[in-house]
N, C-alpha and C. Protein backbone atom coordinates (compact mmCIF):
# COMPACT_ATOMS: atom_id res chain seq x y z
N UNK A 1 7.60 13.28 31.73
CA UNK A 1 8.45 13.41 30.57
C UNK A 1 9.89 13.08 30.96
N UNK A 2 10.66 12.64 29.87
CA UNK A 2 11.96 11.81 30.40
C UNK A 2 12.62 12.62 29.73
N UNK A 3 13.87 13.31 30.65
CA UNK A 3 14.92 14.13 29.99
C UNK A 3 15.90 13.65 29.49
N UNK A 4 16.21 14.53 28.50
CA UNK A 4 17.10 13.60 27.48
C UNK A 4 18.57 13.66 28.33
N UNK A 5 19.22 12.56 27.77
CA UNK A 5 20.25 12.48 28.90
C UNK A 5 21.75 12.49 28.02
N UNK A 6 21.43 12.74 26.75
CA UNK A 6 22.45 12.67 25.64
C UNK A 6 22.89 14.35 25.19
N UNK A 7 23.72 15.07 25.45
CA UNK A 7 24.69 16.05 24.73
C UNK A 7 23.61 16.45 23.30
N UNK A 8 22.42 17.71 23.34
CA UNK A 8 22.40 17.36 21.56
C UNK A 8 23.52 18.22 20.63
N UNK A 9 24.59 19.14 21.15
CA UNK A 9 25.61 19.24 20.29
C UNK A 9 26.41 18.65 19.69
N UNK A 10 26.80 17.07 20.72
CA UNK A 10 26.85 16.20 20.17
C UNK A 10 26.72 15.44 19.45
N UNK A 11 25.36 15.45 19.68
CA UNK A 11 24.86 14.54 18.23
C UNK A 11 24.73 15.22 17.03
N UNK A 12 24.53 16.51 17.14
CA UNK A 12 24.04 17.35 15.76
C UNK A 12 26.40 17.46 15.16
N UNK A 13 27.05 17.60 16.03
CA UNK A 13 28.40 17.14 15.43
C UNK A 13 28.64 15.94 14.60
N UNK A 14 28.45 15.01 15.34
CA UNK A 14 28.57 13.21 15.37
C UNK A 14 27.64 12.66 14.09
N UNK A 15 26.53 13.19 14.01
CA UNK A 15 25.27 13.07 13.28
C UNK A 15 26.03 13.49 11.41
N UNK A 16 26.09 14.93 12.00
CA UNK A 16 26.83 15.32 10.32
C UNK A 16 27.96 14.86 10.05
N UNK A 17 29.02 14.34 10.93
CA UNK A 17 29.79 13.96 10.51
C UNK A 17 29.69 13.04 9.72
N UNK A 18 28.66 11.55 10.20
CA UNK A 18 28.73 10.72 9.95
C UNK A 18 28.06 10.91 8.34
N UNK A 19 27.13 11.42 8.18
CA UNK A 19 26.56 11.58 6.50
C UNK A 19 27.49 12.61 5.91
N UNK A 20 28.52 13.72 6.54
CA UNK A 20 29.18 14.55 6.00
C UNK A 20 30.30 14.21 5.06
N UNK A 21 30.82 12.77 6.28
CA UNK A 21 31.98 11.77 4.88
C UNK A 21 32.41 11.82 4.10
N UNK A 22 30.79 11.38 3.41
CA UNK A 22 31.01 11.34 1.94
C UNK A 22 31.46 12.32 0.89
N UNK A 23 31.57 13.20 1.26
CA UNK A 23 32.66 14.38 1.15
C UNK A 23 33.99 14.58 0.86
N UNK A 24 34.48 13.70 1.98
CA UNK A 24 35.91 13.39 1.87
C UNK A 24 36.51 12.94 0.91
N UNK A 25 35.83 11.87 0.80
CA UNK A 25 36.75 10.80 -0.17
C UNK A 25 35.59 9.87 -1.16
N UNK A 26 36.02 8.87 -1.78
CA UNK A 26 35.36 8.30 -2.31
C UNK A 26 35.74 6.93 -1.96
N UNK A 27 36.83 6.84 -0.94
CA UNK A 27 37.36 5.65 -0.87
C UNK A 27 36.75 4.91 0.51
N UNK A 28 37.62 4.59 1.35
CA UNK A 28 37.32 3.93 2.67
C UNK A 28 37.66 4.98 3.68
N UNK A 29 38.11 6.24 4.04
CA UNK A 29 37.88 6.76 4.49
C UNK A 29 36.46 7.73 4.73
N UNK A 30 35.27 7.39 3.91
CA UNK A 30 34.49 7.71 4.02
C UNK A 30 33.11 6.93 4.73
N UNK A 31 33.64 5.58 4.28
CA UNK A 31 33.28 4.96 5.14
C UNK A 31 33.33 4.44 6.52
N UNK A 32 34.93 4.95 6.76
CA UNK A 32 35.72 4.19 8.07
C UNK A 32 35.01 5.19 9.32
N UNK A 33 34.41 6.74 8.18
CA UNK A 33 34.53 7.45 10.35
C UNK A 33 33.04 7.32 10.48
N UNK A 34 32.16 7.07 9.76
CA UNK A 34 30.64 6.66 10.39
C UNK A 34 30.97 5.22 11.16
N UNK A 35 31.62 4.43 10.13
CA UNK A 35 31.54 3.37 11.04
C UNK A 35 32.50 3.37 12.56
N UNK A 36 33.11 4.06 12.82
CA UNK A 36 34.23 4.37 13.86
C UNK A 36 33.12 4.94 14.95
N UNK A 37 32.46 5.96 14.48
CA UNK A 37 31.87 6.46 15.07
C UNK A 37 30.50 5.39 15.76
N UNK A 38 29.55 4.89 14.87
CA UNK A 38 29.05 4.07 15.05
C UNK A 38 29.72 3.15 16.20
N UNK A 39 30.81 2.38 16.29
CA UNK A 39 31.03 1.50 17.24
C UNK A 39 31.88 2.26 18.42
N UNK A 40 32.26 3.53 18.36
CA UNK A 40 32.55 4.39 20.08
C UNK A 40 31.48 5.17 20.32
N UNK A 41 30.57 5.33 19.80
CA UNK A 41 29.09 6.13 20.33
C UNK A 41 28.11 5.31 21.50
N UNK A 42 27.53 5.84 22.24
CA UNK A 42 26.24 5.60 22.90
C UNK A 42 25.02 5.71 22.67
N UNK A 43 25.19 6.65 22.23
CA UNK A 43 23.92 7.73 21.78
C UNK A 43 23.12 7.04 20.84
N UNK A 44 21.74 6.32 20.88
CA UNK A 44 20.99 5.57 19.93
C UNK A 44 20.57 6.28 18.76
N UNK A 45 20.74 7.29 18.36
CA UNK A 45 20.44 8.53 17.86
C UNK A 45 21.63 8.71 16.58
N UNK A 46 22.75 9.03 17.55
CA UNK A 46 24.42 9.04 16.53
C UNK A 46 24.18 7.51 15.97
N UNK A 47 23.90 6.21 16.86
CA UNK A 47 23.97 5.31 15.87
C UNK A 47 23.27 4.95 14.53
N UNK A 48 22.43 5.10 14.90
CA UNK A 48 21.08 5.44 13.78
C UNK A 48 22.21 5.71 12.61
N UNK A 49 22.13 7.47 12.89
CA UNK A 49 22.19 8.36 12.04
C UNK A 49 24.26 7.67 10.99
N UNK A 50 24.95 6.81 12.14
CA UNK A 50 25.97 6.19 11.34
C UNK A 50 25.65 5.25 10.90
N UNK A 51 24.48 4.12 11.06
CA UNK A 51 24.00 3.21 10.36
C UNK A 51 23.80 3.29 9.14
N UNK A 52 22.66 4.93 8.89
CA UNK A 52 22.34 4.95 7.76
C UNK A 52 23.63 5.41 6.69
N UNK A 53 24.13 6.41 7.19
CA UNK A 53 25.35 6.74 6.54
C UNK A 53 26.00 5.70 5.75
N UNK A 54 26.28 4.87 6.60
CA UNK A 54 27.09 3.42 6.20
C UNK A 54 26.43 3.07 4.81
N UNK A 55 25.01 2.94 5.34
CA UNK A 55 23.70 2.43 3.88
C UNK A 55 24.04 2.89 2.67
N UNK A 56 24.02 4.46 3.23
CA UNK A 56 24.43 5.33 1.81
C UNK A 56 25.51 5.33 1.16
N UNK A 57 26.46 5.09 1.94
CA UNK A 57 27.53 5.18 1.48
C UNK A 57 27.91 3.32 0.37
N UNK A 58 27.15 2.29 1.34
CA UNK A 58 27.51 1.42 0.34
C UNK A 58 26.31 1.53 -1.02
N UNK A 59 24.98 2.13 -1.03
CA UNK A 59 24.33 2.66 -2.05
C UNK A 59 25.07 3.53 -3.17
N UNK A 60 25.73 4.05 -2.92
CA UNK A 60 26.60 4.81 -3.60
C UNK A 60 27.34 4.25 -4.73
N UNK A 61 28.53 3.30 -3.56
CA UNK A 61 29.46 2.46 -4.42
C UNK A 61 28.90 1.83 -5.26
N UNK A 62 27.73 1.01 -4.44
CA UNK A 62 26.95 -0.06 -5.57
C UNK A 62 26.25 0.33 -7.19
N UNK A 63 25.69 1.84 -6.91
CA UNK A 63 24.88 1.95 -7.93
C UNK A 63 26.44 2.66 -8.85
N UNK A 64 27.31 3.30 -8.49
CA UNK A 64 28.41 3.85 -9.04
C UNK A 64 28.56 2.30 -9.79
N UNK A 65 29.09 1.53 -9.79
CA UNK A 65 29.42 0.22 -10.21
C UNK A 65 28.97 -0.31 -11.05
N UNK A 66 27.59 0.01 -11.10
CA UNK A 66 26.29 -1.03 -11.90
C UNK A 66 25.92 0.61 -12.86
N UNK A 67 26.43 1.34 -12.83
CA UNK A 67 26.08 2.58 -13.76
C UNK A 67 27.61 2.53 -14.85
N UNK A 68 28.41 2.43 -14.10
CA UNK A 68 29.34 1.97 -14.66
C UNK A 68 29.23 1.08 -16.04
N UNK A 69 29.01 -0.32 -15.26
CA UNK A 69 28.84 -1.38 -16.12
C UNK A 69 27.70 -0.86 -17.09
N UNK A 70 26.77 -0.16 -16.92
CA UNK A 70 25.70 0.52 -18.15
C UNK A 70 26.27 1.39 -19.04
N UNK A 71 27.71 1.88 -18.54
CA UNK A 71 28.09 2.86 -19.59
C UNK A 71 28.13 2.22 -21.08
N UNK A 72 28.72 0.47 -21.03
CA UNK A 72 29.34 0.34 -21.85
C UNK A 72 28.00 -0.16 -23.26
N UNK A 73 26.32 0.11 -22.65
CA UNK A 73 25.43 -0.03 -23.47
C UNK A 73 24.47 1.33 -23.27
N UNK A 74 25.55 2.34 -23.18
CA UNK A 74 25.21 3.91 -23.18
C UNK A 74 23.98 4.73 -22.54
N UNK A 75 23.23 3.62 -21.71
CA UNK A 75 22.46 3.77 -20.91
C UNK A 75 22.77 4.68 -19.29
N UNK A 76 23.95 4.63 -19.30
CA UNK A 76 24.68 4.49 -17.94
C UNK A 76 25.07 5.97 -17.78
N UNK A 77 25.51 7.16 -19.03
CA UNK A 77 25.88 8.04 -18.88
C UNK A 77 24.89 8.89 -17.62
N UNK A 78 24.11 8.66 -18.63
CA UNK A 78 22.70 9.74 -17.52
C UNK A 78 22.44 9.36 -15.88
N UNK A 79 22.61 7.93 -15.99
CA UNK A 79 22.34 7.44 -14.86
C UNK A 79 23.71 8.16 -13.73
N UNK A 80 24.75 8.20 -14.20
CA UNK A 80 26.35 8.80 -13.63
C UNK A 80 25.73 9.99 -13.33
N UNK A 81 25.21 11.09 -14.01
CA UNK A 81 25.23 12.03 -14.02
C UNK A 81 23.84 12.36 -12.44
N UNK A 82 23.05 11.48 -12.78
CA UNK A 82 22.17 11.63 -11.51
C UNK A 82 22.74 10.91 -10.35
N UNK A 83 23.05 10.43 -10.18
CA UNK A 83 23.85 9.07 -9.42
C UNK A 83 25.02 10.48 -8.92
N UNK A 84 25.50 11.36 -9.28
CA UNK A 84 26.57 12.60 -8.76
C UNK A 84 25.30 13.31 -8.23
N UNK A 85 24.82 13.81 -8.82
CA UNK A 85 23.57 14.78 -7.91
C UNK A 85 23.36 14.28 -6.40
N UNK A 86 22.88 12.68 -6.61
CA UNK A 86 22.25 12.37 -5.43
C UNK A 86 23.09 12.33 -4.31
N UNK A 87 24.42 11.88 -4.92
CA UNK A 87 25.86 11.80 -3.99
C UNK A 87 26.05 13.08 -3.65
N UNK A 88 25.82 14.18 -3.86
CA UNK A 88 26.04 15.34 -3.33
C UNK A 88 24.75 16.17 -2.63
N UNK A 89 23.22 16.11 -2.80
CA UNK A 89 22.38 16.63 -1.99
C UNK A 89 22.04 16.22 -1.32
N UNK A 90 21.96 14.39 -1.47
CA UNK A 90 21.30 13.66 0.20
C UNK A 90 21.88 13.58 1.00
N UNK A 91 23.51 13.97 0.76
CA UNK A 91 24.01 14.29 2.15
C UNK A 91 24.00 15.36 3.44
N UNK A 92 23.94 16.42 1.85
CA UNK A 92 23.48 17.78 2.74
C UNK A 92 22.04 18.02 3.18
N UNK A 93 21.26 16.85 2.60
CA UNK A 93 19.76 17.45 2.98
C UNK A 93 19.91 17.10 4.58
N UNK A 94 20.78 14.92 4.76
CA UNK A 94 21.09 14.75 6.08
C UNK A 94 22.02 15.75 7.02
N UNK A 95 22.61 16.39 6.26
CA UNK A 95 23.01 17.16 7.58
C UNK A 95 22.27 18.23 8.03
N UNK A 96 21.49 18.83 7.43
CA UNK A 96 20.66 20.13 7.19
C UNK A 96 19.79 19.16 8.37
N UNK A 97 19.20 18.11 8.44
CA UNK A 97 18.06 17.50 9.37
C UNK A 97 19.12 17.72 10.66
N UNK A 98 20.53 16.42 10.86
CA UNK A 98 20.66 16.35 11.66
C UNK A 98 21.04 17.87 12.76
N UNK A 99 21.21 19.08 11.90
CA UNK A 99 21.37 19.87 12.80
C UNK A 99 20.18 20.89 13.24
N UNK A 100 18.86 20.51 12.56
CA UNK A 100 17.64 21.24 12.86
C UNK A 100 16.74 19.99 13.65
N UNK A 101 16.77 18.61 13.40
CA UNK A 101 16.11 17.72 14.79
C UNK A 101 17.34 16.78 15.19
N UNK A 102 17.97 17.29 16.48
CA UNK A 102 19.24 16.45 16.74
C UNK A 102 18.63 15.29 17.41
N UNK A 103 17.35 15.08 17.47
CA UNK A 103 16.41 13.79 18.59
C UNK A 103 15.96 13.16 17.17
N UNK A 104 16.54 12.86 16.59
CA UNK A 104 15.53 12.57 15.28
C UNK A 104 16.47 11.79 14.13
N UNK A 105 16.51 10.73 14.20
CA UNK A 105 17.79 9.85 12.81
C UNK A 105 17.03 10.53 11.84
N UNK A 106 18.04 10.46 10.47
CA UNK A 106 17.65 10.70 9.22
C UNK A 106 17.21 9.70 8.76
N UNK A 107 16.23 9.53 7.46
CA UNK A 107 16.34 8.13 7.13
C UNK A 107 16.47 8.41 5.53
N UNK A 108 17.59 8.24 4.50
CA UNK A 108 17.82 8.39 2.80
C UNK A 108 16.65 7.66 2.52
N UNK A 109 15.78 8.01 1.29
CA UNK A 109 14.59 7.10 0.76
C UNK A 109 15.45 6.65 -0.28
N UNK A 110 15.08 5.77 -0.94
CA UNK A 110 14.88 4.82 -1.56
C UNK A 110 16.66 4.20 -1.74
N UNK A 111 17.23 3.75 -0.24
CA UNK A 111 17.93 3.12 -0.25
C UNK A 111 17.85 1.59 -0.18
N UNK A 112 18.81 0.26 0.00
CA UNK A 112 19.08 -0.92 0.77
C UNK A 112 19.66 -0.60 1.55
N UNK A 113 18.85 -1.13 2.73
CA UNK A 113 19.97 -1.16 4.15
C UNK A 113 20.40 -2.55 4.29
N UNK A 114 22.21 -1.93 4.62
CA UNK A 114 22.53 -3.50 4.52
C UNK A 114 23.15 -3.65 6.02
N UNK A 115 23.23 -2.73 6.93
CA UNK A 115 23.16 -2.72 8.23
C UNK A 115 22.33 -2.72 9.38
C-alpha cells in the first residue's frame, strides 16, 4: 500500500475553498481563487477538486444568463429561482464531501466541463 504523501488538512482547506468561492462574490473573484489555487497546487486531488469548481462556477454564469434571457418569455422566473437553490447547496454539499473524503474529488452532476 502506497502512503499518501499529500497534507489531507490541506486538501480538505484547499478543496473547500475552491467550491466555497462561490460564496464570495458573483464576480471574478470567485472564480480567480480556484483557479489560483488550481495553478500553485500539487496535489492531484486540490486540482481536481479546483477544476471542477471552475466548471461550476462557469455553469452558473452560463445558465444565470440564458435564464435571464427566458425571463423576458416568463419562462425564466422559476428557472432563477432554482438556478439560486442550486448555486447555494452544490456548493455546500462539495464542501461537506471535501471535508469527510479529503482522497476523493467531488464531481457536480449534471454539469459542462469546460476544463
Amino acid at each position: 500500500m502506497v502512503a499518501n504523501i499529500y497534507d489531507p488538512d490541506k486538501r480538505k482547506l484547499l478543496s473547500s475553498l475552491s467550491h466555497g468561492s462561490i460564496f464570495l462574490s458573483a464576480l471574478v473573484l470567485s472564480i480567480g481563487i480556484p483557479l489560483v489555487i488550481l495553478l500553485v497546487s500539487d496535489d492531484p486531488v486540490i486540482k481536481e477538486n479546483a477544476r471542477e469548481a471552475i466548471n461550476f462556477h462557469v455553469n452558473v454564469w452560463f445558465y444565470g444568463i440564458l435564464f435571464n434571457i427566458l425571463c423576458w418569455v416568463i419562462i425564466g422566473f422559476p428557472l432563477l429561482g432554482l438556478l439560486f437553490l442550486v448555486h447555494w447547496i452544490m456548493p455546500a454539499l462539495a464542501i461537506r464531501h471535501s471535508f469527510l473524503n479529503p482522497d476523493e474529488p467531488y464531481n457536480y452532476p449534471l454539469i459542462f466541463h469546460v476544463l
